[in-house]
Protein backbone atom coordinates (compact mmCIF):
# COMPACT_ATOMS: atom_id res chain seq x y z
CA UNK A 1 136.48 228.55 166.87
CA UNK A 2 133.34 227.26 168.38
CA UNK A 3 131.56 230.51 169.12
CA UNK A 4 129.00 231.89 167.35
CA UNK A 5 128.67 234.62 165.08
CA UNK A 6 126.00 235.55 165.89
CA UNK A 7 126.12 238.39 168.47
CA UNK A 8 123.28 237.26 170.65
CA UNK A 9 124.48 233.31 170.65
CA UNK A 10 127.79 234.27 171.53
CA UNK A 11 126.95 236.30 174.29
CA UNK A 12 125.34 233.59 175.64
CA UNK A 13 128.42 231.15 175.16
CA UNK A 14 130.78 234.02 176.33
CA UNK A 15 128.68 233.80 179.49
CA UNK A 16 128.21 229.66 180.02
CA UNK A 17 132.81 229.94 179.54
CA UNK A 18 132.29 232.57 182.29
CA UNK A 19 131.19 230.39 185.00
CA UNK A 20 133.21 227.59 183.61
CA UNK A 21 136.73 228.63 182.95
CA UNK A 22 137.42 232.06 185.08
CA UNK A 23 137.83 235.62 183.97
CA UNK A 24 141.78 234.47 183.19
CA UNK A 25 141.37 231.54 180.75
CA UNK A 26 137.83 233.78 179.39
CA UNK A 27 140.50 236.90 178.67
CA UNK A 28 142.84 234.46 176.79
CA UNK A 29 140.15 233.13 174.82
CA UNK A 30 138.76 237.12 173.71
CA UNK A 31 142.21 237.55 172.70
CA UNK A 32 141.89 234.45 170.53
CA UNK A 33 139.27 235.01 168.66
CA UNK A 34 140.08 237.00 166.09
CA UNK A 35 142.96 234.55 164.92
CA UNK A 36 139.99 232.03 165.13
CA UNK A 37 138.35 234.38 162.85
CA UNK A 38 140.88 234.77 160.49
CA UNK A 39 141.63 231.11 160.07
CA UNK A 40 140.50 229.36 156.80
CA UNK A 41 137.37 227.45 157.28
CA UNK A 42 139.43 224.26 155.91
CA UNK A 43 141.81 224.35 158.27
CA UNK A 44 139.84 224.92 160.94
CA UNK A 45 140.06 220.95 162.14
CA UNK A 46 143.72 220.64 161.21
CA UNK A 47 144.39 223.79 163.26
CA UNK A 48 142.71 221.97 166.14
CA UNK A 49 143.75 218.44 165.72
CA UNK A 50 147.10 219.99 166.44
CA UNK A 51 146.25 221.00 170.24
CA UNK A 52 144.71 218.03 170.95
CA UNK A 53 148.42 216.47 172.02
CA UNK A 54 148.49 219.49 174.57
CA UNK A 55 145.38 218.00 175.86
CA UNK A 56 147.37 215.09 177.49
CA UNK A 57 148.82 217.47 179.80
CA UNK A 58 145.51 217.92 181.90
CA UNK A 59 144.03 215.39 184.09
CA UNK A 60 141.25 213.15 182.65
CA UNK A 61 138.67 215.07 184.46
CA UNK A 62 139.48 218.37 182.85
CA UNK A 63 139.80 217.04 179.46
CA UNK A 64 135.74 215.57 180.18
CA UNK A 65 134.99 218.86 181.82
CA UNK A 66 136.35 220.29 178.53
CA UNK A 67 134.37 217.49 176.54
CA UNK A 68 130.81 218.63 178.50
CA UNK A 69 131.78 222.79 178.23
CA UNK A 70 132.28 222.16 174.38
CA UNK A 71 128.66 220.48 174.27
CA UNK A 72 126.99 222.83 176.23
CA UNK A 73 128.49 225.19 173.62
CA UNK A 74 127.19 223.54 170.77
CA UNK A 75 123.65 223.07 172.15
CA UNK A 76 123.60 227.38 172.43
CA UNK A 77 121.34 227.59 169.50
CA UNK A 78 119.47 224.90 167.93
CA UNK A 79 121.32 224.27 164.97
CA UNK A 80 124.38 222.08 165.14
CA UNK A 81 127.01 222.70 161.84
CA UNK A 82 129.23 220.26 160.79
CA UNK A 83 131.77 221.62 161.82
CA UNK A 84 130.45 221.55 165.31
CA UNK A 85 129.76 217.87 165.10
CA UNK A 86 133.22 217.12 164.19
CA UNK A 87 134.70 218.96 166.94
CA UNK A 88 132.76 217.31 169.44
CA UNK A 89 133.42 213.60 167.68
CA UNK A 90 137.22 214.09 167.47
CA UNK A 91 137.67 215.41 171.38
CA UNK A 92 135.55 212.90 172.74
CA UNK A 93 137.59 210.05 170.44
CA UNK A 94 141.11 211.47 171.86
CA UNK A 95 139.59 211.08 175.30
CA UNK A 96 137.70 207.54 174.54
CA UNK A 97 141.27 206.24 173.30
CA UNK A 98 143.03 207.21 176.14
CA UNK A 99 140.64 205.79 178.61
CA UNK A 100 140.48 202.49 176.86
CA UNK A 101 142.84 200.37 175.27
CA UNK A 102 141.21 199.27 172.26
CA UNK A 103 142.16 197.88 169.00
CA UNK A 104 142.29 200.11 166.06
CA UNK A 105 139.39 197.79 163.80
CA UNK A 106 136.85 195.23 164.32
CA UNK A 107 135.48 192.37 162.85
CA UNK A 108 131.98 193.95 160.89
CA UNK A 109 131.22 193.55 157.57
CA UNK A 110 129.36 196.63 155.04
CA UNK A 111 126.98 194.08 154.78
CA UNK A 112 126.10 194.12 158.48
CA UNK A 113 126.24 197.76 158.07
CA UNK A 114 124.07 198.81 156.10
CA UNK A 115 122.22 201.38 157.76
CA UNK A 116 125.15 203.17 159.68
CA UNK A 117 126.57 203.15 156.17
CA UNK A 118 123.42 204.61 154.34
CA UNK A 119 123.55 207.36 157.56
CA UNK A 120 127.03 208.34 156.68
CA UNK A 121 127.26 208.57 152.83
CA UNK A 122 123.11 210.50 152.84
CA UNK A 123 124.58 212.82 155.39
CA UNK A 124 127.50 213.43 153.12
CA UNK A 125 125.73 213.40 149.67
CA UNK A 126 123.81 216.29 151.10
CA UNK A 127 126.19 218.46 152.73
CA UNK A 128 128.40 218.35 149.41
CA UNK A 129 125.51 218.91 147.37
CA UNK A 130 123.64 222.45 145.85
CA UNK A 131 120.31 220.36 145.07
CA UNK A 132 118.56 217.12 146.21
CA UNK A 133 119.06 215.66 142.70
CA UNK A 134 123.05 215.79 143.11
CA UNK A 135 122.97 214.51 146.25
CA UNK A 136 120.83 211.74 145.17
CA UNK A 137 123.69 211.13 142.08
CA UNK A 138 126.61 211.93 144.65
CA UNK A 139 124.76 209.35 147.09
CA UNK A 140 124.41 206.44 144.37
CA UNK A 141 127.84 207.26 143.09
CA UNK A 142 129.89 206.19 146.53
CA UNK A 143 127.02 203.39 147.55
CA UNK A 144 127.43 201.73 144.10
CA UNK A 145 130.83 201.07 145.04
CA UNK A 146 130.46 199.90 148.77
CA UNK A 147 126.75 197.66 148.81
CA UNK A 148 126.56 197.49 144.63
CA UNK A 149 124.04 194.65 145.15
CA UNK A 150 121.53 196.06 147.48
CA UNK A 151 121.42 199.49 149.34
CA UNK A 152 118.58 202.13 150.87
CA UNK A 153 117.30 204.66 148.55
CA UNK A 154 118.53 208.34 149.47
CA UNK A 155 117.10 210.06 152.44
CA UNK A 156 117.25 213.54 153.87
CA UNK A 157 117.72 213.48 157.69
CA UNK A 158 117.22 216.65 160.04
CA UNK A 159 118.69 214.92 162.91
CA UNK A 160 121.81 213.79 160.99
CA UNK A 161 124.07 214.82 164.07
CA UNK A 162 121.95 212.66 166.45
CA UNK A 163 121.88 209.64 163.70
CA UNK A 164 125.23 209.64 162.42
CA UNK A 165 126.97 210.05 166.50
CA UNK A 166 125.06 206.78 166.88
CA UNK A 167 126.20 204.95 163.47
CA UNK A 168 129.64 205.57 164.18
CA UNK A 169 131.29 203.40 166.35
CA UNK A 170 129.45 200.43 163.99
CA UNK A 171 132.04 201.23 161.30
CA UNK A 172 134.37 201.94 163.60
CA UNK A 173 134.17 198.42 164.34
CA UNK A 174 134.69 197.58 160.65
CA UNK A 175 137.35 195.09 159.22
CA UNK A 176 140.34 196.93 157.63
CA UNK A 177 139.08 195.97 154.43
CA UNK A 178 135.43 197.15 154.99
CA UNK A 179 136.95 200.46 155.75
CA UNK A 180 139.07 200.89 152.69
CA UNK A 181 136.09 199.95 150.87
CA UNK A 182 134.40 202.78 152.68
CA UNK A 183 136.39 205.48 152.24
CA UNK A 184 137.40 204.58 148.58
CA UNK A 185 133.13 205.21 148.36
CA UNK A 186 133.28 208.23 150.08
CA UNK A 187 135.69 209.68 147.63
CA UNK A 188 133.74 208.68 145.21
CA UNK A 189 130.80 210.84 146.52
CA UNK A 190 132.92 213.43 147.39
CA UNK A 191 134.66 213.73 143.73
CA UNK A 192 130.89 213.27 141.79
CA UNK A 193 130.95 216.59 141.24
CA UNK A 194 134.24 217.44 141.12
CA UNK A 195 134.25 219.89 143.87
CA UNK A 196 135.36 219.70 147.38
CA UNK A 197 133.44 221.97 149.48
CA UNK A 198 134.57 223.02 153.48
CA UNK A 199 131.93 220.66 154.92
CA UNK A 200 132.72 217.33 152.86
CA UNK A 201 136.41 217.87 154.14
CA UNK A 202 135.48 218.12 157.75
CA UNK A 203 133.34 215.53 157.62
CA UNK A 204 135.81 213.02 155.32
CA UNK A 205 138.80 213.82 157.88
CA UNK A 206 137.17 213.58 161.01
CA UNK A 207 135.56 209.77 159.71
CA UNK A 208 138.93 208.93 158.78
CA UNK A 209 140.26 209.81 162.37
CA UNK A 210 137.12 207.92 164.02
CA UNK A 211 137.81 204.80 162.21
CA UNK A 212 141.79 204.99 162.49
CA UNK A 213 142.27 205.11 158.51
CA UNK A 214 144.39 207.88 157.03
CA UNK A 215 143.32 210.32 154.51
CA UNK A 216 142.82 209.58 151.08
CA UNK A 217 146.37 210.10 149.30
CA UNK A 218 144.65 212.55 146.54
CA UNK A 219 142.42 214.71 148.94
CA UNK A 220 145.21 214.83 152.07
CA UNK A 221 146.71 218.36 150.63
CA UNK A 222 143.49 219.70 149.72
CA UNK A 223 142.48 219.25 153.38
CA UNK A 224 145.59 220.28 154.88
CA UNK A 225 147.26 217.30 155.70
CA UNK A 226 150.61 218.78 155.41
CA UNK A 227 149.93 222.25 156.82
């Protein structure tokens, strides 16, 4: 699911799984990828999330070998998609919880947040959004409900992947209520314009899974939940 479609860019990944996996494991994956292909983009994480308890079956070096290969596949062209970022997120939370034995929340406030929070709901606003005036309205729409006092003004950030990796684990550090408070405001920016696209889905599941909070009950089928 990771490779490119675009011919030159995949080439180039089809050459770094070369050297990495074997001409075996490369011939399996060939064979996979037009049922990657065919999959609907929205259940492209749910498809996946579903491997990742086969993943406990390897050693905890291959599943960070696996962890660095997916990277190094990402980084093939410039761009980094969502989808992309999510993948990378969820695999190296799977492996993060089973090296350490953490607890599921933390003890951080939205107001001590407020920047890892503006990173998250921007990013969103703008990946959801067909102009920089609805993400401004979807952006105000979840932030009213999480910092209603006092909160940054919209921004547009380039290096979203490279801020948002970083704001992460501060609301994953969140108290319980902190995070239901955060969510309820992401749905809130999701739902502003009534449309869910592919991107807002990946993006709303995958925080969900990083901060150990389920999916909304409304927007779990439309993400395939139950699939």
């Amino acid at each position: 699911m990771i490779l490119s479609r675009d011919a030159g860019v995949r080439a180039s990944q089809l050459r770094q799984l070369a050297t990495a996996i074997g001409p075996s494991d490369l011939a399996a994956v060939e064979t996979a990828l037009p049922v990657a292909a065919a999959l609907a983009p929205v259940l492209r994480l749910p498809a996946l999330l579903q491997l990742f308890p086969a993943l406990r079956r390897a050693s905890l070096a291959e599943r960070q070998n696996l962890a660095r290969l997916v990277d190094d596949l990402m980084h093939a062209d410039p761009r980094i998609d969502v989808f992309e970022f999510c993948l990378a997120e969820l695999l190296n939370m799977f492996i993060r919880d089973e090296i350490e034995a953490r607890t599921p929340h933390g003890s951080g406030t939205l107001e001590g947040a407020v920047q890892e929070i503006h990173v998250l709901f921007a990013t969103l606003a703008r990946v959801g959004a067909t102009s920089e005036q609805a993400a401004r309205q979807a952006y105000e729409a979840g932030m009213q409900l999480v910092l209603p006092m006092r909160r940054p003004e919209y921004a547009v950030y380039d290096d979203w992947p490279k801020r948002l990796d970083a704001a992460l684990p501060t609301l994953e550090a969140l108290q319980p209520f902190a995070k239901q408070a955060l969510i309820e405001g992401l749905v809130r920016t999701i739902s502003n314009d009534g449309v869910l696209n592919v991107e807002e889905a990946e993006l709303l599941r995958t925080t969900c899974a990083l901060l150990h909070c389920p999916l909304p009950p409304l927007l779990a089928p439309a993400l395939g939940e139950n699939s």
